[in-house]
Protein backbone atom coordinates (compact mmCIF):
# COMPACT_ATOMS: atom_id res chain seq x y z
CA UNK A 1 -6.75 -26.71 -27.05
CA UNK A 2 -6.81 -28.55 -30.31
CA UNK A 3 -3.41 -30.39 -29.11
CA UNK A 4 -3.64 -31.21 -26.19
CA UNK A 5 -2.84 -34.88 -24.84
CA UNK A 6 -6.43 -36.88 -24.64
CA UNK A 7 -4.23 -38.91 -21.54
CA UNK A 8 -2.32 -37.94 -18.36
CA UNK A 9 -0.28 -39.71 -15.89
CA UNK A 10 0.23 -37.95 -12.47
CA UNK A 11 3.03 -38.91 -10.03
CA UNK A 12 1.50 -38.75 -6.30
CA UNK A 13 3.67 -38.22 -3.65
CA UNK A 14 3.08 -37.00 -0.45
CA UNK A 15 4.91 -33.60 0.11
CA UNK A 16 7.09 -32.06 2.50
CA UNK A 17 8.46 -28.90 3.63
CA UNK A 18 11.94 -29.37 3.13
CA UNK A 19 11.85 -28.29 -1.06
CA UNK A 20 15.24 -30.22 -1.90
CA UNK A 21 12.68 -33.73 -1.07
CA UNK A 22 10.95 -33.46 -4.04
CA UNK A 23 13.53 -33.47 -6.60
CA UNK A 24 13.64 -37.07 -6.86
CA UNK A 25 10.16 -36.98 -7.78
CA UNK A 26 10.55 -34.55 -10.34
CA UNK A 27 13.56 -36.33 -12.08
CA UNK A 28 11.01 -39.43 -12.40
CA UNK A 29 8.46 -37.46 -13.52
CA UNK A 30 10.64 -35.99 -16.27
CA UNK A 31 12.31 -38.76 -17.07
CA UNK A 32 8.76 -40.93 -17.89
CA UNK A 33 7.65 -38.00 -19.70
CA UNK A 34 11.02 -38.12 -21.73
CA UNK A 35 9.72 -42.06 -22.54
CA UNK A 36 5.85 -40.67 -23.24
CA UNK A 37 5.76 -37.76 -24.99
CA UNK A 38 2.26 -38.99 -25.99
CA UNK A 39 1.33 -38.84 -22.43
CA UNK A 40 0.77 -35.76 -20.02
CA UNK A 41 3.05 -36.39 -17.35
CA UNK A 42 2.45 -34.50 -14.20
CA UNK A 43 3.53 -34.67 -10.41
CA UNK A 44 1.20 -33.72 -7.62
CA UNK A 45 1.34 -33.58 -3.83
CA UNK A 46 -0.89 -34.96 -1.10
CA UNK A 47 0.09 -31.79 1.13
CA UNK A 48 2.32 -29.01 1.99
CA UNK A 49 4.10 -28.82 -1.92
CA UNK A 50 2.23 -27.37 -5.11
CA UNK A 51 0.24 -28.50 -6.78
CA UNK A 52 -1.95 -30.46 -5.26
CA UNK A 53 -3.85 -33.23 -6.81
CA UNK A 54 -7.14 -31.69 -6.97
CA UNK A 55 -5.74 -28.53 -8.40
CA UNK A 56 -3.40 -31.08 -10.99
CA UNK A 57 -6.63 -33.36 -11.86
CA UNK A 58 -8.90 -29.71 -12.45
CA UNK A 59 -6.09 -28.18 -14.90
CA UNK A 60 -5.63 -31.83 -16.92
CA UNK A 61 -9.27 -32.33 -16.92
CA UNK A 62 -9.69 -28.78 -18.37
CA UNK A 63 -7.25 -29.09 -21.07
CA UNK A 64 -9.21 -31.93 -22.20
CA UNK A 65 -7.40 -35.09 -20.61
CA UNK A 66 -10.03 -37.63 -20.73
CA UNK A 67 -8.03 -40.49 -19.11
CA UNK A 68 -5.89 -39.70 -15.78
CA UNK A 69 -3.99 -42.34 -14.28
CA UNK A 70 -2.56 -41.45 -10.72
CA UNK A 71 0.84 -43.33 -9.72
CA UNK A 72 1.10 -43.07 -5.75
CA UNK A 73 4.79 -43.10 -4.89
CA UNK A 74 4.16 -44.57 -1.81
CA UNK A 75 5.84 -47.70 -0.03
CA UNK A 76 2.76 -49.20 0.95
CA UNK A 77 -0.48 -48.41 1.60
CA UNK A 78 -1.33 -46.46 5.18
CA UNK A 79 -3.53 -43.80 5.98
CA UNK A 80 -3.16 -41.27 3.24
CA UNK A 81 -3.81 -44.16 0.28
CA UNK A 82 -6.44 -45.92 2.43
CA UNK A 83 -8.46 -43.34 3.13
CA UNK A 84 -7.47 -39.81 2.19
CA UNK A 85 -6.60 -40.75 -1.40
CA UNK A 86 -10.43 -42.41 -1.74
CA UNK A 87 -12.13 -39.38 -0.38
CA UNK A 88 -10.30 -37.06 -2.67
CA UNK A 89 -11.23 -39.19 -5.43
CA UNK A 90 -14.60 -39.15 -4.59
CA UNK A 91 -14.74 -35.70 -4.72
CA UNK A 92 -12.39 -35.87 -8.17
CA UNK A 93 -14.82 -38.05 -9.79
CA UNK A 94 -17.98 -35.47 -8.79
CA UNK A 95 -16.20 -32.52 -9.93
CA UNK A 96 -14.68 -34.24 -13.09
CA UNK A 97 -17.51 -37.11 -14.06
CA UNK A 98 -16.22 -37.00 -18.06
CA UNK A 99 -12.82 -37.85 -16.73
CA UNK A 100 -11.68 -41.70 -15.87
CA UNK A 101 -9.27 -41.41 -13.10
CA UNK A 102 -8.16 -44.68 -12.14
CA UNK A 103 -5.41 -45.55 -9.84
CA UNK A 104 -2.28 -47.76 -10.10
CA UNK A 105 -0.91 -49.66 -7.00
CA UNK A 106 1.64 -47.99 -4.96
CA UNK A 107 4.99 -48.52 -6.11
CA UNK A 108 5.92 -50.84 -3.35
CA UNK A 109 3.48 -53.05 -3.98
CA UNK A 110 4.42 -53.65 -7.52
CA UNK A 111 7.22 -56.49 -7.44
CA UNK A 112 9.06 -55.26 -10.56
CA UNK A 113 9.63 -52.76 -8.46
CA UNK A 114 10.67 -54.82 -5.46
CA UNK A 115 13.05 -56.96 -7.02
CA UNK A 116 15.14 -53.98 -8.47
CA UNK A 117 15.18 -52.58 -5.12
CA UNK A 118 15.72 -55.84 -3.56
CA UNK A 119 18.93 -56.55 -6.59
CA UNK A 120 19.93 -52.96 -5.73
CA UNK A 121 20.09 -53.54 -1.99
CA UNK A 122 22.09 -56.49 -2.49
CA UNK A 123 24.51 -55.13 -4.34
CA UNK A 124 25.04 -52.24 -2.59
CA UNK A 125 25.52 -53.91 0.86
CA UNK A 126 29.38 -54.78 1.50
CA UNK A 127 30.48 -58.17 1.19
């Protein structure tokens, strides 16, 4: 694919059964891809939604993405970002090795982040 974007951002979220969850997820995804059109903006699910990240890092990876960044959309980090997310990289990184997946913190850690929820919070409380 002689156009296809040589870098790719995927959205991580964790999933859930309930389809109507994920569409705040999706707005963010499209509206950072709306901001990057350089970039290949994608949104992928620990569990239980489509697609997966494995099955999201093997179709970037084949279209030629060469740098994948993966943006957990987690809180903080428990269980699935302290130990599910390394193992699946792990295998990621096998499967993939001319791919550099790399890993930003998850969004509650980052204190831009924090301080508009913290501003928003305020706000929004009655006074």
């Amino acid at each position: 694919m002689a156009d296809a974007k040589k870098s790719a951002l995927v959205l991580f979220a964790h999933g859930a059964r309930d389809a109507q969850w994920s569409e705040p997820f999706r707005a963010l995804r499209k509206a950072v891809a709306a901001r990057r059109p350089d970039l290949d903006v994608e949104l992928a699910f620990l569990e239980i939604m489509e697609p997966a990240l494995g099955d999201c890092i093997a179709r970037l990876a084949g279209d030629g993405c060469r740098r994948i960044t993966i943006a957990p959309l987690f809180l903080a980090q428990g269980g699935h970002l302290k130990k599910d997310l390394p193992r699946l990289l792990k295998d990621l990184g096998a499967k993939y090795p001319a791919a550099d997946i790399s890993v930003l913190p998850p969004i509650g850690e980052v204190t831009e982040l924090l301080n508009a929820m913290a501003g928003w919070l305020a706000d929004s409380a009655p006074r």
